[in-house]
N, C-alpha and C. Protein backbone atom coordinates (compact mmCIF):
# COMPACT_ATOMS: atom_id res chain seq x y z
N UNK A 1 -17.11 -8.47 -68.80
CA UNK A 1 -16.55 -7.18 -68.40
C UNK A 1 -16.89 -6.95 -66.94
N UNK A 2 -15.45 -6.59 -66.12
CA UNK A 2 -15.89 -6.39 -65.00
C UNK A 2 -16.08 -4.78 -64.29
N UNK A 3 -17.27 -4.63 -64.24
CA UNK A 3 -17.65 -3.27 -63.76
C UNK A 3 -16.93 -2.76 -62.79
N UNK A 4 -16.61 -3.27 -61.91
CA UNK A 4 -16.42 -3.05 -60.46
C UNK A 4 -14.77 -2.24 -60.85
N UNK A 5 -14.01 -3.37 -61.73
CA UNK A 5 -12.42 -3.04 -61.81
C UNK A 5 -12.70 -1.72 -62.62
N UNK A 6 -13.47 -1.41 -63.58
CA UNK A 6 -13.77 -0.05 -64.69
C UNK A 6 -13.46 0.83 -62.86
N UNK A 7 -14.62 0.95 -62.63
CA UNK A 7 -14.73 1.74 -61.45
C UNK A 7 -13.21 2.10 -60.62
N UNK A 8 -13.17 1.16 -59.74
CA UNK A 8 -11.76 1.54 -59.06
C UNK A 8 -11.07 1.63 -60.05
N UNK A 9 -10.78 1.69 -61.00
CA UNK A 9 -9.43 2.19 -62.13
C UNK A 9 -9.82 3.75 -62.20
N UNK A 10 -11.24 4.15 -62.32
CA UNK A 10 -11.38 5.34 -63.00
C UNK A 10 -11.18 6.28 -61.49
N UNK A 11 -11.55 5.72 -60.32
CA UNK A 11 -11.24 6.59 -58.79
C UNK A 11 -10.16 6.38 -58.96
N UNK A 12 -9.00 5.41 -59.23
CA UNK A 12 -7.56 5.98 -58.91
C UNK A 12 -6.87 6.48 -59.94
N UNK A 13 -7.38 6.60 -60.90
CA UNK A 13 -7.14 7.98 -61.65
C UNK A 13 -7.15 9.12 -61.65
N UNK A 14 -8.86 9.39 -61.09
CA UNK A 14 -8.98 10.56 -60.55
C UNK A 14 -8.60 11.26 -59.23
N UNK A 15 -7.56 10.12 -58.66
CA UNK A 15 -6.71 10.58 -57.26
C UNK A 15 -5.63 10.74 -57.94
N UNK A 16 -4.99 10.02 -58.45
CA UNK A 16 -3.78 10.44 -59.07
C UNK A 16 -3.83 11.99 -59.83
N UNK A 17 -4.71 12.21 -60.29
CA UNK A 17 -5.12 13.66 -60.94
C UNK A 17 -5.25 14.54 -59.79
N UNK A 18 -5.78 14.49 -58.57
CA UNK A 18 -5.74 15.16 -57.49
C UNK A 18 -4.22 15.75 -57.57
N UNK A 19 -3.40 14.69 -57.05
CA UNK A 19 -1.88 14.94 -56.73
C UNK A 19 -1.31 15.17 -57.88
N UNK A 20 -1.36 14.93 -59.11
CA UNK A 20 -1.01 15.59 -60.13
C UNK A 20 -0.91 16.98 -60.61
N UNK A 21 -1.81 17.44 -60.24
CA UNK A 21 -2.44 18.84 -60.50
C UNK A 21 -2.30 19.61 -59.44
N UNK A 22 -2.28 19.21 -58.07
CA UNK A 22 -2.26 19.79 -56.67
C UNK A 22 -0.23 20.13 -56.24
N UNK A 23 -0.33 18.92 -56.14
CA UNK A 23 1.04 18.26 -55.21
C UNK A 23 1.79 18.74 -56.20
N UNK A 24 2.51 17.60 -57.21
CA UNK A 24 3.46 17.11 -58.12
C UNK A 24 3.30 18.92 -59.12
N UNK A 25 2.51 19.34 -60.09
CA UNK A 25 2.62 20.08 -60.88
C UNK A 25 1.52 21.00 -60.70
N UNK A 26 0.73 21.46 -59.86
CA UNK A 26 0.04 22.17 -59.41
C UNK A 26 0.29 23.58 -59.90
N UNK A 27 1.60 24.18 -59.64
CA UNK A 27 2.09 25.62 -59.38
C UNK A 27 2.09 25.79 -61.07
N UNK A 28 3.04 24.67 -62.03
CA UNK A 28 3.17 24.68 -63.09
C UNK A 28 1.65 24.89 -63.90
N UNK A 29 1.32 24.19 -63.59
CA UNK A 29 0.04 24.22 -64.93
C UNK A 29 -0.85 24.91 -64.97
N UNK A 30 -1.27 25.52 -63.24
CA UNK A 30 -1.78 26.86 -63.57
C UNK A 30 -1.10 27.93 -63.89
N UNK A 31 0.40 28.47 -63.89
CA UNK A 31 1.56 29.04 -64.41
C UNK A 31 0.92 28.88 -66.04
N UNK A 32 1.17 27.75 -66.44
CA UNK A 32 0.49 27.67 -67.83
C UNK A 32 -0.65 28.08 -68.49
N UNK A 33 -1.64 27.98 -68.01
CA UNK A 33 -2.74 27.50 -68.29
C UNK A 33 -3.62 28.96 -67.93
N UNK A 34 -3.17 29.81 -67.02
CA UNK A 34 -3.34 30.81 -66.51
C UNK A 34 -4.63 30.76 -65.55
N UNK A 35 -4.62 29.26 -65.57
CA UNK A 35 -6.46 29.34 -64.41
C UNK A 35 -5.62 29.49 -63.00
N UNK A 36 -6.17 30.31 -62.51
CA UNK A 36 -5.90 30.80 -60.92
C UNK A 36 -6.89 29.65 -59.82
N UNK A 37 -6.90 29.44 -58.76
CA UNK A 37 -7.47 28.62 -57.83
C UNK A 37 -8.53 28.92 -57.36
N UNK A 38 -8.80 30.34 -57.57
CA UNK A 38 -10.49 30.77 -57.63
C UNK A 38 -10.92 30.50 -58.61
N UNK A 39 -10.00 30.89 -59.77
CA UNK A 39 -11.63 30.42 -61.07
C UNK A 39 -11.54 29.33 -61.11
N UNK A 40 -10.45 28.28 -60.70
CA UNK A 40 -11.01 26.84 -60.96
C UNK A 40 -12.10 26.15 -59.72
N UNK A 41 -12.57 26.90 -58.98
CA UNK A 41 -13.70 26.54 -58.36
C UNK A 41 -14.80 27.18 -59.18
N UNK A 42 -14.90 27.31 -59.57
CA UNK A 42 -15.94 27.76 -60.74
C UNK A 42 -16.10 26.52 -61.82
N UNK A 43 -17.33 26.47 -60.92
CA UNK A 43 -18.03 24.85 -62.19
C UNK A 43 -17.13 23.67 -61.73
N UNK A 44 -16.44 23.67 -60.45
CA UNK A 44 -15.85 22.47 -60.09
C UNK A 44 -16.11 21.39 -60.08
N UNK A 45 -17.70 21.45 -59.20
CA UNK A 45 -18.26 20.16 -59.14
C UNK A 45 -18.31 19.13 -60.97
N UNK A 46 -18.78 20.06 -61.74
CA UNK A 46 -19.36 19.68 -63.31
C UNK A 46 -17.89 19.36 -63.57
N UNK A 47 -17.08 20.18 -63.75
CA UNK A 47 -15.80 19.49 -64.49
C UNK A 47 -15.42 18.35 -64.15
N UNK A 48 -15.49 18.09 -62.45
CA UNK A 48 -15.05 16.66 -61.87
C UNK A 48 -15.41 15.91 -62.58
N UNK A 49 -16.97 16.07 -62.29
CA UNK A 49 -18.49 14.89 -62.85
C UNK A 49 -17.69 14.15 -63.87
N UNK A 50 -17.65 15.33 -65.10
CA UNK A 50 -16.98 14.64 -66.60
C UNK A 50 -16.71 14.26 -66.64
N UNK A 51 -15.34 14.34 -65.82
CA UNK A 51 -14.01 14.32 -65.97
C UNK A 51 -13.50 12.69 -65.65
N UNK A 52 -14.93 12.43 -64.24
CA UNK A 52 -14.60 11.02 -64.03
C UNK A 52 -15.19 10.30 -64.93
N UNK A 53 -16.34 10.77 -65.68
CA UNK A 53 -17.33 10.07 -66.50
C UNK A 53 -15.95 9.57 -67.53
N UNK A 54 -15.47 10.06 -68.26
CA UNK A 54 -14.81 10.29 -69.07
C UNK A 54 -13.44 9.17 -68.61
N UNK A 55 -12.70 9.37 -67.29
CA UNK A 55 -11.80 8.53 -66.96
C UNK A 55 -12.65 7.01 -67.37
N UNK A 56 -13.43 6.90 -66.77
CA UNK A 56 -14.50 5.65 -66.46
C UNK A 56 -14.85 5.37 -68.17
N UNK A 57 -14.90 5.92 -69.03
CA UNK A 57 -15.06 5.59 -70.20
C UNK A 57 -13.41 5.05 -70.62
N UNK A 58 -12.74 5.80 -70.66
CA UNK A 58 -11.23 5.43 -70.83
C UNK A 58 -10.86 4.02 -70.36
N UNK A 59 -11.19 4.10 -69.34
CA UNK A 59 -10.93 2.42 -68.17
C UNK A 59 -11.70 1.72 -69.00
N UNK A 60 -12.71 1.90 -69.53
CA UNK A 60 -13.74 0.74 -69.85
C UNK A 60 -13.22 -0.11 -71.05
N UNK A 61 -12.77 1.10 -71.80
CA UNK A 61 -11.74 0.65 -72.88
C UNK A 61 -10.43 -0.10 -73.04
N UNK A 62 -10.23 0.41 -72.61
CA UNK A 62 -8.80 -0.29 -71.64
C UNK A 62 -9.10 -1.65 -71.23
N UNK A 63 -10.18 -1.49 -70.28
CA UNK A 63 -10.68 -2.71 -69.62
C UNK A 63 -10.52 -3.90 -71.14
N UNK A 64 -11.36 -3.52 -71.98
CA UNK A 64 -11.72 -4.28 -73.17
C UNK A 64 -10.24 -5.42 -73.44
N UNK A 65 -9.44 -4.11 -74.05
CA UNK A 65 -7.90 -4.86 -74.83
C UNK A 65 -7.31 -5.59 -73.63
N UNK A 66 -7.16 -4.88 -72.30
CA UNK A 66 -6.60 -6.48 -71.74
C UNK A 66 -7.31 -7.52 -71.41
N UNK A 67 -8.33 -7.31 -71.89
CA UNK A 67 -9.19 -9.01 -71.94
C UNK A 67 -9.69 -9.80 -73.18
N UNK A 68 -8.64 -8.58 -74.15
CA UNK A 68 -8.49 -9.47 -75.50
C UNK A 68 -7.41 -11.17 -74.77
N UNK A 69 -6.95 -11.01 -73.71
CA UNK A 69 -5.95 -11.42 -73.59
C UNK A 69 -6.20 -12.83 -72.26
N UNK A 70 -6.16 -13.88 -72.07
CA UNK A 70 -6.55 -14.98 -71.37
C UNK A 70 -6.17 -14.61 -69.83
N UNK A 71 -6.57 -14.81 -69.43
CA UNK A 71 -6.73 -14.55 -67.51
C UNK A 71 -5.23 -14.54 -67.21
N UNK A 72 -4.85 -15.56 -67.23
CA UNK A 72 -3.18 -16.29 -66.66
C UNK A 72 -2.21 -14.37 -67.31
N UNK A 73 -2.85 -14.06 -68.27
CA UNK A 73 -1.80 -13.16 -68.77
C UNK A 73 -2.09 -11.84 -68.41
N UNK A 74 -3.45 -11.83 -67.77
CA UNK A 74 -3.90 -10.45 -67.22
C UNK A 74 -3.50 -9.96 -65.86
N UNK A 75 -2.47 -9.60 -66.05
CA UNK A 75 -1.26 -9.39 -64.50
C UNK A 75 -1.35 -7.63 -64.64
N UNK A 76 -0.79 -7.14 -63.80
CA UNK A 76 -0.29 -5.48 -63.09
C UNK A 76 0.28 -5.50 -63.90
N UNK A 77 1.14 -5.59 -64.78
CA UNK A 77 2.46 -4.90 -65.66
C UNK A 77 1.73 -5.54 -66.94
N UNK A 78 0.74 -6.06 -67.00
CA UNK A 78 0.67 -6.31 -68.75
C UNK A 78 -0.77 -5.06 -68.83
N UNK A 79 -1.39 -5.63 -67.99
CA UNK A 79 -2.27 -3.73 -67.68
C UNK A 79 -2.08 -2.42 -67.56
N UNK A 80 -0.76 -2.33 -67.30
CA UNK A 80 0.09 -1.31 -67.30
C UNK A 80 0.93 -1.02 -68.32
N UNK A 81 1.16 -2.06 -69.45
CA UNK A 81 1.69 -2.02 -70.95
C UNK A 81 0.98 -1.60 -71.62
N UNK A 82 -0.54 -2.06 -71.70
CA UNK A 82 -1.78 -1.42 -72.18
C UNK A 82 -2.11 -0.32 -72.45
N UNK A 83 -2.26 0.50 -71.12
CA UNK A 83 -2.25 1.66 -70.29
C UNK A 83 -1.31 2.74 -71.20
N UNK A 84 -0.18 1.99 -71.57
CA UNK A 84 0.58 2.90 -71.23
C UNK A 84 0.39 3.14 -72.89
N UNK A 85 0.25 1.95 -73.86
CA UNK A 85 -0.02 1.16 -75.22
C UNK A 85 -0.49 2.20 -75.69
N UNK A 86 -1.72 2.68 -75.04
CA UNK A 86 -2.96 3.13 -75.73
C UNK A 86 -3.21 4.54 -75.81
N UNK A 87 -2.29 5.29 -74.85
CA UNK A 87 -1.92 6.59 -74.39
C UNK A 87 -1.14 7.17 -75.08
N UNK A 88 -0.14 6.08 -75.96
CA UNK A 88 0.87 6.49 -76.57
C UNK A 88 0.39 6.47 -77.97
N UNK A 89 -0.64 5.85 -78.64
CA UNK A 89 -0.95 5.67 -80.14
C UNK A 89 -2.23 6.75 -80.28
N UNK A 90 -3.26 6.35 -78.84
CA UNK A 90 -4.54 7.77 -79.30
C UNK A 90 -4.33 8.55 -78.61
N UNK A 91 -4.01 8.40 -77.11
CA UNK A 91 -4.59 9.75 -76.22
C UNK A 91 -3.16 10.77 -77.02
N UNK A 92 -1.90 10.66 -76.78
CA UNK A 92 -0.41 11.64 -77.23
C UNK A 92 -0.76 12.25 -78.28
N UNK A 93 -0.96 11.74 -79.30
CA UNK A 93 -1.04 12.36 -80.59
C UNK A 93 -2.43 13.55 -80.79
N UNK A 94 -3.51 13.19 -79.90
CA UNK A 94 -4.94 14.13 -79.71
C UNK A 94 -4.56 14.84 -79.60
N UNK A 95 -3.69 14.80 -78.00
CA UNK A 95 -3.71 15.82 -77.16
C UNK A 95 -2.47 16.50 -78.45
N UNK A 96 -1.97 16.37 -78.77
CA UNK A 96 -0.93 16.69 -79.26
C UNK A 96 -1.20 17.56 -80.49
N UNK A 97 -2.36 17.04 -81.32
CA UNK A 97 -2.63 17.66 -82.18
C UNK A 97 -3.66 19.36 -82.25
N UNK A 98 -4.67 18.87 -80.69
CA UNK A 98 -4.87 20.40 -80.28
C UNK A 98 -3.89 20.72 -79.90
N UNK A 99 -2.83 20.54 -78.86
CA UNK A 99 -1.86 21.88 -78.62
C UNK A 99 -1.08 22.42 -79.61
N UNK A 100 -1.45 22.11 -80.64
CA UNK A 100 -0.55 22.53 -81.74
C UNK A 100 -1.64 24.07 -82.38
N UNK A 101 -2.60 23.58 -82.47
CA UNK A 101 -3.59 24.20 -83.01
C UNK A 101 -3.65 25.48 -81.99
N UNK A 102 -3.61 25.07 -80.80
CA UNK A 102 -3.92 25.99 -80.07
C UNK A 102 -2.58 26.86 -79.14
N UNK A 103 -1.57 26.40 -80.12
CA UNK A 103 0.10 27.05 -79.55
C UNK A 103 0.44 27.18 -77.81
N UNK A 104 -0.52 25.59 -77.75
CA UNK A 104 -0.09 25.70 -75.56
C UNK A 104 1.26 25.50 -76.08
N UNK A 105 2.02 25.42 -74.99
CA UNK A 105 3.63 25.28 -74.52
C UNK A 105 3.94 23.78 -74.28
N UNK A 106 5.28 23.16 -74.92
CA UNK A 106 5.84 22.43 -74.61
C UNK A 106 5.37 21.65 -73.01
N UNK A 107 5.71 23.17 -72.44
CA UNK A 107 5.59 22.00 -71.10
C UNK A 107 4.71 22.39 -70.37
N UNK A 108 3.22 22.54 -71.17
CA UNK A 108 1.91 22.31 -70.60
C UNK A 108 1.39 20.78 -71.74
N UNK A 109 2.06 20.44 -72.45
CA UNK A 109 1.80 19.47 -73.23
C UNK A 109 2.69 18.81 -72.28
N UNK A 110 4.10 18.38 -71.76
CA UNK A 110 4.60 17.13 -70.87
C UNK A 110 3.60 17.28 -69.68
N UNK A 111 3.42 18.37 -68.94
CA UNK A 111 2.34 18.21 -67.90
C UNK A 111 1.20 17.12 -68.27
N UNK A 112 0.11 17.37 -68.70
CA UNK A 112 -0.91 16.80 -69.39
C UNK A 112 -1.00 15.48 -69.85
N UNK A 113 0.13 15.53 -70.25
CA UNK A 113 0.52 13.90 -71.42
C UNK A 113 1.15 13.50 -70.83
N UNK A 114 2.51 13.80 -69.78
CA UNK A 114 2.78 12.98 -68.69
C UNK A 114 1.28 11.97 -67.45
N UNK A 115 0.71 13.32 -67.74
CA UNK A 115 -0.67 12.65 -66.49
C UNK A 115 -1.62 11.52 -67.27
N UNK A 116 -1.57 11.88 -68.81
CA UNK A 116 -2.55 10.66 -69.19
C UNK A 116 -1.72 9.12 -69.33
N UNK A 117 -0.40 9.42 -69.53
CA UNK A 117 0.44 8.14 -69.43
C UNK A 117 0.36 7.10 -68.16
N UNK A 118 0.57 8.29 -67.03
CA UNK A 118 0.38 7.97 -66.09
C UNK A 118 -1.19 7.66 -65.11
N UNK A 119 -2.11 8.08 -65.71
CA UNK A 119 -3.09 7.39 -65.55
C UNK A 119 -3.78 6.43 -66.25
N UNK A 120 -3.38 6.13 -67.28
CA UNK A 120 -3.67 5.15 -68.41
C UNK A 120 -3.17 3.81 -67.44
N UNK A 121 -1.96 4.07 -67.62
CA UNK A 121 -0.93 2.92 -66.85
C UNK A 121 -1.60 2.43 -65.23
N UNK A 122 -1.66 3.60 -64.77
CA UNK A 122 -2.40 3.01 -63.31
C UNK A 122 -3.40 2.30 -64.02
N UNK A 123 -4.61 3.05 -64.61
CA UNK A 123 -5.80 2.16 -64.81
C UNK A 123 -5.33 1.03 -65.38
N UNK A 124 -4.89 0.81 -66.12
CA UNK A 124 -4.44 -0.87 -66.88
C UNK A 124 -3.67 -1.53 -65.59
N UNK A 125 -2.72 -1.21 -64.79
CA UNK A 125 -2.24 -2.27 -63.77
C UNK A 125 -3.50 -2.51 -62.88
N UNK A 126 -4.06 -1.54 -62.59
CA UNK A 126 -5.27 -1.63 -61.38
C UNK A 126 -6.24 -2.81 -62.17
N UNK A 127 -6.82 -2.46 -63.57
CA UNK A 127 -7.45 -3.90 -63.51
C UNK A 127 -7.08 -4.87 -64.18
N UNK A 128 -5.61 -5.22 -64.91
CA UNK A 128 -5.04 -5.99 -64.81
C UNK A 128 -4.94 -7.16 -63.86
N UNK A 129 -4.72 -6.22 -62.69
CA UNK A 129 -4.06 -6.88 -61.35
C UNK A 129 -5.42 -7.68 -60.47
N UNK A 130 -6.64 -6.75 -60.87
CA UNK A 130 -7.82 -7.34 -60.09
C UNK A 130 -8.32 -8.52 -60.51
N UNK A 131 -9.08 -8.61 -61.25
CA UNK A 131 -9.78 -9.74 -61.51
C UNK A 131 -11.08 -10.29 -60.91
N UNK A 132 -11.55 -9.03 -61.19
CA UNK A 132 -12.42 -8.94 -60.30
C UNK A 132 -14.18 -9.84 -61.13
C-alpha cells in the first residue's frame, strides 16, 4: 500500500471540495442547507480536520480494490471506474438513505452525491495513475 498516493488522492479531493462548495455550487447548497458563511466558520478548522481524515480513509480504501488488480491494469480510468464503482454501491445509497430520513431536497442530495462521485473518481484516477 502506497501511502504517499492515499495522501495526494485525499488533498485533491479536498480541493475539489473547495471548488465544489465555493465556485461550482456554493450559492446552492448553502440555499439548501441554510448554513450562511459566517456560521460555517464556526468550527472550521475541526470540520476540515475530519473531513480530510475521513477523505484519506475513503482513498485508503479505494486505494485497496485497485490493487486487487496487477500493476499493468492500474491506469487513470480504471481508478476512476473504481472511484466511481464504489460511490455508486456504498457512498449513493448512505447518503441517500439519511436524506430520506431527514427530508433534505432532491437537489441538496445531486449536490452532495454529485461531489462524492466526483471525488471518489478523482481519488481512484489520482492513484490509479501514480504508482507510487
Amino acid at each position: 500500500m502506497a501511502y504517499l498516493e492515499v495522501l495526494i488522492a485525499a488533498v485533491a479531493a479536498f480541493l475539489l471540495g473547495f471548488a465544489w462548495y465555493t465556485v461550482l455550487f456554493g450559492k446552492a447548497w448553502q440555499a439548501e442547507t441554510g448554513i450562511t458563511a459566517e456560521s460555517a466558520k464556526s468550527g472550521a478548522a475541526m470540520t476540515h480536520s475530519l473531513a480530510f481524515v475521513m477523505m484519506a480513509v475513503l482513498a485508503y480504501g479505494l486505494n485497496m480494490m485497485i490493487g486487487f488488480h496487477e500493476p499493468a491494469e492500474q491506469t487513470l480510468t480504471h481508478g476512476a471506474f473504481h472511484g466511481v464503482q464504489l460511490a455508486g454501491i456504498f457512498g449513493l445509497p448512505a447518503v441517500a438513505i439519511n436524506y430520506l430520513y431527514q427530508q433534505k431536497s432532491l437537489k441538496l442530495f445531486l449536490i452532495d452525491g454529485g461531489y462524492l462521485v466526483a471525488f471518489m473518481a478523482l481519488m481512484g484516477a489520482v492513484m490509479g495513475g501514480l504508482h507510487l
